[in-house]
PDB file of N, CA and C in Angstrom:
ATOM      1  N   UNK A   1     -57.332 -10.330  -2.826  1.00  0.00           N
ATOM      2  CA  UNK A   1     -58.649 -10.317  -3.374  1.00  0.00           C
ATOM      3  C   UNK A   1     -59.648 -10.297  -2.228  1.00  0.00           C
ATOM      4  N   UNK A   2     -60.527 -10.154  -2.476  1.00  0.00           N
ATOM      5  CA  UNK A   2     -61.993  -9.492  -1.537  1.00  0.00           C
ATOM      6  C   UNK A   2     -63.175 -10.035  -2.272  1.00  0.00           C
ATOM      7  N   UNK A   3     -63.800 -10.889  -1.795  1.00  0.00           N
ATOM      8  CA  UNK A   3     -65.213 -11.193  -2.193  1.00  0.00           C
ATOM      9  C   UNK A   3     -66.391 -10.609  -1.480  1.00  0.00           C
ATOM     10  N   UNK A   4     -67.151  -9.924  -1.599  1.00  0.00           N
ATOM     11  CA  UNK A   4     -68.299  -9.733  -0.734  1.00  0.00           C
ATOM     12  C   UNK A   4     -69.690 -10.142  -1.460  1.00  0.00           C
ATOM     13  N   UNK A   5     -70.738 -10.222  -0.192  1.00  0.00           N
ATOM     14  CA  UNK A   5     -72.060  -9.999  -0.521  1.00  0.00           C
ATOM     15  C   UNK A   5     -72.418  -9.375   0.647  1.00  0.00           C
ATOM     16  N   UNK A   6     -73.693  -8.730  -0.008  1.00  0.00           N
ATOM     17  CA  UNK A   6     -74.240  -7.866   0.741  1.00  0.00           C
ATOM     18  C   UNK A   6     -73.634  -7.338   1.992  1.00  0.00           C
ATOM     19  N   UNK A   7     -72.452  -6.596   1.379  1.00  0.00           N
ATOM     20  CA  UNK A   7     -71.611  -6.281   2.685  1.00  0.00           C
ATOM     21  C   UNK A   7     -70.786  -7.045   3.412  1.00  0.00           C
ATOM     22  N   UNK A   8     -71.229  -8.477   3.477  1.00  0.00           N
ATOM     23  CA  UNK A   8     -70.427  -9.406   4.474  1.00  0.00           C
ATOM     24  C   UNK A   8     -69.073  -9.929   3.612  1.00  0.00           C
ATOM     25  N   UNK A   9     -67.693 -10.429   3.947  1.00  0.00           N
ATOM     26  CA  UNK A   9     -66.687 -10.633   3.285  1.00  0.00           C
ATOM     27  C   UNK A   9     -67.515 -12.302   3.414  1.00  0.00           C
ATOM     28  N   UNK A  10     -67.313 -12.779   2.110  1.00  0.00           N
ATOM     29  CA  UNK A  10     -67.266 -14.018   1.473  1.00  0.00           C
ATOM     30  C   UNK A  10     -65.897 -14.588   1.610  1.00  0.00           C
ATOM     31  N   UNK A  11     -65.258 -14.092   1.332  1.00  0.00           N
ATOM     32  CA  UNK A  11     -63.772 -14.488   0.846  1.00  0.00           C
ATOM     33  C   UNK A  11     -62.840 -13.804   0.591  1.00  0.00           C
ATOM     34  N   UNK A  12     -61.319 -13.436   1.149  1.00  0.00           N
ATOM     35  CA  UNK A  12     -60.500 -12.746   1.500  1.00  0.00           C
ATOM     36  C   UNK A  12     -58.855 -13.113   1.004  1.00  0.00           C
ATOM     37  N   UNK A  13     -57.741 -12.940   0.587  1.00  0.00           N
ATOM     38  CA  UNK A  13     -56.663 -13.442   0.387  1.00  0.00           C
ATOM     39  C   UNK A  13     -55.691 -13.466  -1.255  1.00  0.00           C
ATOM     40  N   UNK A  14     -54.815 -14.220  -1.031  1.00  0.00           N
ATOM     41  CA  UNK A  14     -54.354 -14.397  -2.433  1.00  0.00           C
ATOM     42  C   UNK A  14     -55.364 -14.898  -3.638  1.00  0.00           C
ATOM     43  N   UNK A  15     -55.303 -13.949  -4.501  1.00  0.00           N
ATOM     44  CA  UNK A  15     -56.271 -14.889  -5.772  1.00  0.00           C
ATOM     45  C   UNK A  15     -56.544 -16.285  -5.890  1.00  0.00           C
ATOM     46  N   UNK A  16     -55.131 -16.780  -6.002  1.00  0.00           N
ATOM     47  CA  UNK A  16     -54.770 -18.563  -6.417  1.00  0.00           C
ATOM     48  C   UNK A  16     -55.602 -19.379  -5.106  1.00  0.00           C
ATOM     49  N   UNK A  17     -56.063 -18.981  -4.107  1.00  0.00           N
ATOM     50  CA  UNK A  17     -56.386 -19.524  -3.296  1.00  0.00           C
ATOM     51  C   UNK A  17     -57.582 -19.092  -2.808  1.00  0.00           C
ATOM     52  N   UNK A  18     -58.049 -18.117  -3.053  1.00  0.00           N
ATOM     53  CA  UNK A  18     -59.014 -17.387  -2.758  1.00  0.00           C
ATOM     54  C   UNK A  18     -60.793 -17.621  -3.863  1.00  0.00           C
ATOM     55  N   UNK A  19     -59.760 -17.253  -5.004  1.00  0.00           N
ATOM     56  CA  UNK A  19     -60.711 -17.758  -6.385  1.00  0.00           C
ATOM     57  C   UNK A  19     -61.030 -18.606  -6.857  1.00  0.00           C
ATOM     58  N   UNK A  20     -62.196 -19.213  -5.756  1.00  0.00           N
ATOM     59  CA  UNK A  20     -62.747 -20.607  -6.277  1.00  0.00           C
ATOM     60  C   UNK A  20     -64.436 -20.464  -6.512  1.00  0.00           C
ATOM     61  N   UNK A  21     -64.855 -21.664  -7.784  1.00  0.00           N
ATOM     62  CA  UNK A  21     -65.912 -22.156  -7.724  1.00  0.00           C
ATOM     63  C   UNK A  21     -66.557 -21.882  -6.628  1.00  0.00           C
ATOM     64  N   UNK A  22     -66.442 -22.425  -5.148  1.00  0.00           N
ATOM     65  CA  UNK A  22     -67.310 -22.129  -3.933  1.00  0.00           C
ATOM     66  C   UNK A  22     -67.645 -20.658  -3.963  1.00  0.00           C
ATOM     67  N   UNK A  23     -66.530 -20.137  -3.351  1.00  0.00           N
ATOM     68  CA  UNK A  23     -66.627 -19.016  -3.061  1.00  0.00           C
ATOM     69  C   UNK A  23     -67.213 -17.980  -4.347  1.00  0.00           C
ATOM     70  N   UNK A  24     -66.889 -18.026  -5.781  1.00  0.00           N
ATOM     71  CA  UNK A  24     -67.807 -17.703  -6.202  1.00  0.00           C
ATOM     72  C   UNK A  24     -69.459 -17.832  -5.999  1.00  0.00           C
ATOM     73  N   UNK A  25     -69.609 -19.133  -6.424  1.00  0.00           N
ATOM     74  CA  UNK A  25     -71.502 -19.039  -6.102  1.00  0.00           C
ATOM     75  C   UNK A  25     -71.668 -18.881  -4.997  1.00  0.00           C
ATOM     76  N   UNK A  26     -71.537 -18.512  -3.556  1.00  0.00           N
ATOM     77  CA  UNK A  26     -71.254 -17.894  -2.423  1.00  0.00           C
ATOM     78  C   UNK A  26     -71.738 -16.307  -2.847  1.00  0.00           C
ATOM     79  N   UNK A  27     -70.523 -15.653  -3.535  1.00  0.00           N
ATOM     80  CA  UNK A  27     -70.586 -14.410  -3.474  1.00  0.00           C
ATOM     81  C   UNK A  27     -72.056 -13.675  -4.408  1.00  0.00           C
ATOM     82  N   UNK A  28     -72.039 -14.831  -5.786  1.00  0.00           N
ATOM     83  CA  UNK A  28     -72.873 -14.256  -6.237  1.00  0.00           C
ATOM     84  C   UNK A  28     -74.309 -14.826  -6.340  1.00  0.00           C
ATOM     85  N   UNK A  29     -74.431 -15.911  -5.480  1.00  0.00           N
ATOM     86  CA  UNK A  29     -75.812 -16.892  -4.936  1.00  0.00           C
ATOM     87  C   UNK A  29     -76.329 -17.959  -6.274  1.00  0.00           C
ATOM     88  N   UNK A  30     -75.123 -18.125  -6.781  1.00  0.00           N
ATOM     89  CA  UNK A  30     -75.493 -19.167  -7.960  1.00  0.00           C
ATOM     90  C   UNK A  30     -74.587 -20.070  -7.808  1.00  0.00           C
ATOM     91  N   UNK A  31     -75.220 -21.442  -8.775  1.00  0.00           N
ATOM     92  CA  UNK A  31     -73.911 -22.387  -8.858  1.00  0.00           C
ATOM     93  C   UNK A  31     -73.339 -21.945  -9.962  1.00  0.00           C
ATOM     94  N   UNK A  32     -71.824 -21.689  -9.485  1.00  0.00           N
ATOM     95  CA  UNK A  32     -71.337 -21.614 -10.874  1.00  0.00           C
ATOM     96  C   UNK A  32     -69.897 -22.516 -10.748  1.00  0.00           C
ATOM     97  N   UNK A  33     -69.282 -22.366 -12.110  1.00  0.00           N
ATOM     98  CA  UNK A  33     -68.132 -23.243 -12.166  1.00  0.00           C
ATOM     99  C   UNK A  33     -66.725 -22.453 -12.954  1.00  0.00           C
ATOM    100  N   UNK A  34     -65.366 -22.778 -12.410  1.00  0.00           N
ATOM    101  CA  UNK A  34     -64.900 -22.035 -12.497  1.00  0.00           C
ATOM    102  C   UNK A  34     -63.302 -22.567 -13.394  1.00  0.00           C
ATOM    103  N   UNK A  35     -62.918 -21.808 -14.786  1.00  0.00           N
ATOM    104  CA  UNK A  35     -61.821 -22.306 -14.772  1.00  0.00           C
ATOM    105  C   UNK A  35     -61.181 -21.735 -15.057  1.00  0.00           C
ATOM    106  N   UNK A  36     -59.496 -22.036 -15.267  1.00  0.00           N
ATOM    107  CA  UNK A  36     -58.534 -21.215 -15.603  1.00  0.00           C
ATOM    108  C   UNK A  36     -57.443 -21.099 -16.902  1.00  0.00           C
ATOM    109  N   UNK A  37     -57.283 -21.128 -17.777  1.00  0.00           N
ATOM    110  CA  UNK A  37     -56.979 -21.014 -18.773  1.00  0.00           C
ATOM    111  C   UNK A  37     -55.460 -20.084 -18.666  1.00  0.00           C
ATOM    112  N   UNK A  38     -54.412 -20.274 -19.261  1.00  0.00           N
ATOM    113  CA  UNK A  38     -53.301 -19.649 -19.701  1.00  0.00           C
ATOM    114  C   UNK A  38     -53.087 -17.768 -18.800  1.00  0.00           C
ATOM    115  N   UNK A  39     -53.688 -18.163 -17.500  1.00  0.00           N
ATOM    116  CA  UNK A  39     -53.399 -17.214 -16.581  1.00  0.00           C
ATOM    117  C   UNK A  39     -54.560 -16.493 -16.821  1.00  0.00           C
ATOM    118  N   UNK A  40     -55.985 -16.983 -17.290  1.00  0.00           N
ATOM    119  CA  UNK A  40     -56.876 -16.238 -16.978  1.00  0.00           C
ATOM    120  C   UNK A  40     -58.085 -16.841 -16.328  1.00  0.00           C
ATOM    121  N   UNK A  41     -59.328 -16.482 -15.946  1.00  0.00           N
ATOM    122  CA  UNK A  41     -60.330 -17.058 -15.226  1.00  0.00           C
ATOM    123  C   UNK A  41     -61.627 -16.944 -16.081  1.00  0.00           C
ATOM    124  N   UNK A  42     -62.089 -18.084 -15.905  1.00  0.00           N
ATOM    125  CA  UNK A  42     -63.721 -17.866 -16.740  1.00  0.00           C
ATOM    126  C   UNK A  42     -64.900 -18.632 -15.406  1.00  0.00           C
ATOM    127  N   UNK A  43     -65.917 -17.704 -15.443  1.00  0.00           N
ATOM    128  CA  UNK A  43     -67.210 -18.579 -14.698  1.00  0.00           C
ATOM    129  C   UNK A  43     -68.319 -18.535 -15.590  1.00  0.00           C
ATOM    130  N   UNK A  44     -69.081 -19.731 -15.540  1.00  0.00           N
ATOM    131  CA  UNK A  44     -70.272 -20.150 -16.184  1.00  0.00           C
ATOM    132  C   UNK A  44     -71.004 -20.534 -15.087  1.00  0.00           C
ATOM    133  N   UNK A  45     -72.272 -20.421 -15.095  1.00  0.00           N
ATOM    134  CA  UNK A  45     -73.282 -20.573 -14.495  1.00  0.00           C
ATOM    135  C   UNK A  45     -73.510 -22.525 -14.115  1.00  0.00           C
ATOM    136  N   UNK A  46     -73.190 -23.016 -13.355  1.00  0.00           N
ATOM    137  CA  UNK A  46     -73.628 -24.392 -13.364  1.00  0.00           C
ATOM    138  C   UNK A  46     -74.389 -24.698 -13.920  1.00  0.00           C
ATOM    139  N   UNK A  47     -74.875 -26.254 -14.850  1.00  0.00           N
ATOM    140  CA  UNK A  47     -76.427 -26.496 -14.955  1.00  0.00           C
ATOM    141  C   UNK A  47     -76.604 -27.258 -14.297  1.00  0.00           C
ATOM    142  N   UNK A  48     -77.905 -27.616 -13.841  1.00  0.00           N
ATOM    143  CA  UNK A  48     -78.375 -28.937 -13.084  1.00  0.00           C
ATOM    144  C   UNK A  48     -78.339 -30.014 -14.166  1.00  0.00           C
ATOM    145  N   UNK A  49     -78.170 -31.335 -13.290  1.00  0.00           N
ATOM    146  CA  UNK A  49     -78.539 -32.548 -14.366  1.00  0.00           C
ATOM    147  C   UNK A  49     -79.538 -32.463 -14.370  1.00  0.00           C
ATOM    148  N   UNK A  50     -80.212 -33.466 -15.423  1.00  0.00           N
ATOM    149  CA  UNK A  50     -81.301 -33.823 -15.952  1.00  0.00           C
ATOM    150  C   UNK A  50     -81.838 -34.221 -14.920  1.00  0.00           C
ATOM    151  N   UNK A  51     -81.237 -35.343 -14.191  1.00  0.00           N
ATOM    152  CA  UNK A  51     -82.294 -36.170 -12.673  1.00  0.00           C
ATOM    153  C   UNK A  51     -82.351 -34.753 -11.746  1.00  0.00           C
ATOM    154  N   UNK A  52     -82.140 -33.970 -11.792  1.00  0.00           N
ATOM    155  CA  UNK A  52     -82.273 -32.844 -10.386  1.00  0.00           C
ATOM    156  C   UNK A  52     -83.762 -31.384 -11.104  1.00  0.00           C
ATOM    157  N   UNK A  53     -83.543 -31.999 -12.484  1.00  0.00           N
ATOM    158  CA  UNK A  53     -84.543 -30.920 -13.204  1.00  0.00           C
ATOM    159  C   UNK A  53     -85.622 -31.113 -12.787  1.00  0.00           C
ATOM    160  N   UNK A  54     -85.954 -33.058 -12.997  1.00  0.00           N
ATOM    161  CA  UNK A  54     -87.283 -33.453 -12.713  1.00  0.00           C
ATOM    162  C   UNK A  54     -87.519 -33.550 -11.578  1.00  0.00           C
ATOM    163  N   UNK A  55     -86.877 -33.039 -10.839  1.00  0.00           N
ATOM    164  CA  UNK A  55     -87.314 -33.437  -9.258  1.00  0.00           C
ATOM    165  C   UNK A  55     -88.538 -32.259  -8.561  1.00  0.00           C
TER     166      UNK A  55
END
């Protein structure tokens, strides 16, 4: 697997090790969160807590 942004490699290697939470919002400049299900992958967008809204 191959992650990039804007050209630069983010992240490089086997999927299982490669395909994380970090390196997602990395690649695509968000927090997001990442899981895996019966051999497949889902990302959702992080939310902030409530104490980080009001700040």
């Amino acid at each position: 697997m191959l992650m990039l942004r804007a050209g630069e490699v983010v992240a490089s290697g086997p999927i299982e090790s490669t395909l994380t939470q970090e390196a997602l919002s990395a690649t695509f400049g968000l927090p997001l969160t990442l899981q895996r299900a019966d051999g497949r992958y889902s990302a959702r967008r992080r939310l902030r807590s409530h104490r980080h809204q009001q700040a």
